[in-house]
C-alpha atoms as a PDB file:
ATOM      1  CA  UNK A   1       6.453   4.498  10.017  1.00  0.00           C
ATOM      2  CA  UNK A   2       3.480   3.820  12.698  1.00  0.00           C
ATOM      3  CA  UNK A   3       2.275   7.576  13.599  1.00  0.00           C
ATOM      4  CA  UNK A   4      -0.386   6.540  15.705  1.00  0.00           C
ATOM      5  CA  UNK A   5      -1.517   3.724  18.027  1.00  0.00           C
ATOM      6  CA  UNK A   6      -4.514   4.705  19.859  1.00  0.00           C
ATOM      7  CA  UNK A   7      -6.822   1.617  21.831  1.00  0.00           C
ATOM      8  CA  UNK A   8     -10.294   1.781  20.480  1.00  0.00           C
ATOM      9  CA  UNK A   9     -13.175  -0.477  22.149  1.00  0.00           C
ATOM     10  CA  UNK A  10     -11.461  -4.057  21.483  1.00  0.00           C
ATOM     11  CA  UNK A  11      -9.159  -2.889  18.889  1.00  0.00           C
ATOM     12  CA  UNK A  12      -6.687  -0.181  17.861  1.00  0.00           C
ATOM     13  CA  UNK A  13      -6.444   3.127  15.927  1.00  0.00           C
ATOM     14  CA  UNK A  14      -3.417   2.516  13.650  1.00  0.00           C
ATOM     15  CA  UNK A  15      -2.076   4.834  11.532  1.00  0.00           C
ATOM     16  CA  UNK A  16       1.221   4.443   9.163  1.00  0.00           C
ATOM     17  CA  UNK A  17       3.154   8.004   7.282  1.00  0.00           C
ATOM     18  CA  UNK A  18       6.333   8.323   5.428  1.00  0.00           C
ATOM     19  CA  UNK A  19       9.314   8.601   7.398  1.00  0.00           C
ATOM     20  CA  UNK A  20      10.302  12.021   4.581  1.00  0.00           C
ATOM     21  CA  UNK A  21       6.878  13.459   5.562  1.00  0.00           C
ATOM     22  CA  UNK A  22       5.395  12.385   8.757  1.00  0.00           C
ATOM     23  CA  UNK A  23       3.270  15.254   9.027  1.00  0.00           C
ATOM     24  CA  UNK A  24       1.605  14.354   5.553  1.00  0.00           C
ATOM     25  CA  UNK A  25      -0.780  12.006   4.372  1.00  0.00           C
ATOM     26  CA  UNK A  26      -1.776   9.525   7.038  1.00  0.00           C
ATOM     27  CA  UNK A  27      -3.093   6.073   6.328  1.00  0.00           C
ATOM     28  CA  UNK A  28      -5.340   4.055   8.982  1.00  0.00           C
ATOM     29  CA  UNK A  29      -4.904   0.142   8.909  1.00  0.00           C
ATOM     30  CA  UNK A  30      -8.361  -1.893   8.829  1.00  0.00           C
ATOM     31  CA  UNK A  31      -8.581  -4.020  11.996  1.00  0.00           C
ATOM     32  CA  UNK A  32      -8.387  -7.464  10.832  1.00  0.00           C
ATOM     33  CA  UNK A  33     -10.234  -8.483  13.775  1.00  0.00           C
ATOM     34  CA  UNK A  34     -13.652  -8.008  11.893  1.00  0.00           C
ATOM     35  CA  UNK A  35     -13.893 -10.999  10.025  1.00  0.00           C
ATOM     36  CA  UNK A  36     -15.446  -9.008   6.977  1.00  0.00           C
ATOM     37  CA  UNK A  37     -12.827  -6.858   6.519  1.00  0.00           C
ATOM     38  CA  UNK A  38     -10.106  -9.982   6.421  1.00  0.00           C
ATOM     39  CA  UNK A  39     -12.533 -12.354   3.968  1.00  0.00           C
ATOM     40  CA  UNK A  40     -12.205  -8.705   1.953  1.00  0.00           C
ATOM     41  CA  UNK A  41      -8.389  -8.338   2.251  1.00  0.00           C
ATOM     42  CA  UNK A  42      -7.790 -12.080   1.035  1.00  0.00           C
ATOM     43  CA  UNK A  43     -10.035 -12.359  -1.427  1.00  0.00           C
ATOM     44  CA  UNK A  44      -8.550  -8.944  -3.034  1.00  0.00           C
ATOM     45  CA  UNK A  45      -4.742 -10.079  -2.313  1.00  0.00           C
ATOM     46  CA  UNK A  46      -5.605 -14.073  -4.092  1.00  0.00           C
ATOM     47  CA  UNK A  47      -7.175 -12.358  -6.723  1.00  0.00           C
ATOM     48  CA  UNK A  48      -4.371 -10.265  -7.638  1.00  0.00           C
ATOM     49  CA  UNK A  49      -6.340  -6.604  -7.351  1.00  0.00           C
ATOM     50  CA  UNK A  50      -4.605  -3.630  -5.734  1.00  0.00           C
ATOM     51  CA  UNK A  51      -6.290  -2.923  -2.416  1.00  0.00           C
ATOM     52  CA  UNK A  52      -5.513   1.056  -3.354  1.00  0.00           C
ATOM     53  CA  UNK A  53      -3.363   3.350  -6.007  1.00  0.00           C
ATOM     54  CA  UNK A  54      -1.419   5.948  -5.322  1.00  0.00           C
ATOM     55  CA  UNK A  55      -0.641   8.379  -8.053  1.00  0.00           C
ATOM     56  CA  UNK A  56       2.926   9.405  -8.256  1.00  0.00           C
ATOM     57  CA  UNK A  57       5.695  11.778 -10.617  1.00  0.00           C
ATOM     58  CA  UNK A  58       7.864   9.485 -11.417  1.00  0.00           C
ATOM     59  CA  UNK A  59       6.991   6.098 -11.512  1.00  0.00           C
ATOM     60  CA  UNK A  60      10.301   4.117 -12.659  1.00  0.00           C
ATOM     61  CA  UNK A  61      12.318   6.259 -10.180  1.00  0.00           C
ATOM     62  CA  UNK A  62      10.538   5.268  -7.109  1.00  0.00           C
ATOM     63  CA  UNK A  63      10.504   1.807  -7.936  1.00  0.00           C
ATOM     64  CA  UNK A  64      14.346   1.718  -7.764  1.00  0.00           C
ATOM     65  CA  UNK A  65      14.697   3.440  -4.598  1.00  0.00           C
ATOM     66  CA  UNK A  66      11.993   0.914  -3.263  1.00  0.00           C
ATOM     67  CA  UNK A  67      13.415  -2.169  -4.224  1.00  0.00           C
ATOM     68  CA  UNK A  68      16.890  -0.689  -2.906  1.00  0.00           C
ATOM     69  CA  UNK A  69      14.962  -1.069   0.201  1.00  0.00           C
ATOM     70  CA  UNK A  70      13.876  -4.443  -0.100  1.00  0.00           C
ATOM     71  CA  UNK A  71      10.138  -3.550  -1.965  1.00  0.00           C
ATOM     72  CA  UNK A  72       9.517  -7.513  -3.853  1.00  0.00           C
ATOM     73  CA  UNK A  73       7.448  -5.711  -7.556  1.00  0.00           C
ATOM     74  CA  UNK A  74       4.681  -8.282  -8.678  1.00  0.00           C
ATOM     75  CA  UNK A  75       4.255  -5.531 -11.314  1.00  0.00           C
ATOM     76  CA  UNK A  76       7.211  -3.953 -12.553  1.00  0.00           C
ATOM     77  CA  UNK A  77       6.389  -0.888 -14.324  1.00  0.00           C
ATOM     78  CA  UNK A  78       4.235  -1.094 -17.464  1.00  0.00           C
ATOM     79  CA  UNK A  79       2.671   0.890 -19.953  1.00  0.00           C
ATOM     80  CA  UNK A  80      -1.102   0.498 -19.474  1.00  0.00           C
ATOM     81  CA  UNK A  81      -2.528   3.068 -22.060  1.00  0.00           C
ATOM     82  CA  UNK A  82      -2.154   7.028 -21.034  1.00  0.00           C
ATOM     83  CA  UNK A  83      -0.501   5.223 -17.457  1.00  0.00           C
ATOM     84  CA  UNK A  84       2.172   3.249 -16.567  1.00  0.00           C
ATOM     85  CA  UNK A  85       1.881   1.327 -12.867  1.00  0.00           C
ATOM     86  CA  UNK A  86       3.856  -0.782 -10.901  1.00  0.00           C
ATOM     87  CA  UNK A  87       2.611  -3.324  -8.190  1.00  0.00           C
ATOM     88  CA  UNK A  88       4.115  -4.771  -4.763  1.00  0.00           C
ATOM     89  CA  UNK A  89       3.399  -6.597  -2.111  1.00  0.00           C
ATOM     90  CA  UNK A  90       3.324  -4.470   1.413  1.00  0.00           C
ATOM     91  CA  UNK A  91       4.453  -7.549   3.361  1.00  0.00           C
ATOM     92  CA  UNK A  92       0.823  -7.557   4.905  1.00  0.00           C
ATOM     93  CA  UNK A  93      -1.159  -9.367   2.877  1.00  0.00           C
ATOM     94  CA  UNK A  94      -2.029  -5.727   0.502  1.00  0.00           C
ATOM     95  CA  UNK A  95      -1.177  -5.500  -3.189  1.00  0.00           C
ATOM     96  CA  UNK A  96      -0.195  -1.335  -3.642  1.00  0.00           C
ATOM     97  CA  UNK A  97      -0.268  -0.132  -7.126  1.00  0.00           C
ATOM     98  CA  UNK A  98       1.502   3.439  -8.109  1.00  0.00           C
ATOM     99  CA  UNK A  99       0.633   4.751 -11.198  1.00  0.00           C
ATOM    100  CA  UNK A 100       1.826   7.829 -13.301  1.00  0.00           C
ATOM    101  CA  UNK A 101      -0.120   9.326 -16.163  1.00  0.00           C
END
């Protein structure tokens, strides 16, 4: 859920936390007005790559509770040597990976 919407310059100071912790970690969007920082986000997203990784307990439980909320999986979970990660989509042009190890 957005946290924070603060106008900066030109742009805006976004912020996004979990509705089950707002006060906890908080994650600033990159303004995709800087044309840099979009080239970078497309490139990533058409090339497949994660644009970050969270680390998480249990992997294969939280991807059930987030596809019971409509999270599309490019990855479904898979073994990849000591970890197992998953992959989706964020619905703005980001690939998230979770991993557990």
């Amino acid at each position: 859920m957005k946290k924070r919407d603060l106008p900066v310059g030109g742009g805006r100071w976004l912020t996004v936390v979990s509705a089950d912790d707002p006060n906890g970690a908080e994650l600033v969007l990159e303004p995709m007005g800087f044309a840099p920082a979009r080239d970078y986000q497309k490139a990533l997203f058409e090339a497949g790559i994660p644009a970050t990784c969270f680390g998480v307990g249990n992997l294969h439980a939280l991807c059930e509770r987030l596809k019971k909320q409509g999270v599309v999986f490019r990855t479904e979970p898979t073994q990849m040597g000591p970890v197992s990660i998953a992959v989706f989509d964020d619905t703005c042009g980001h690939l998230i990976q979770i991993a557990q190890q």
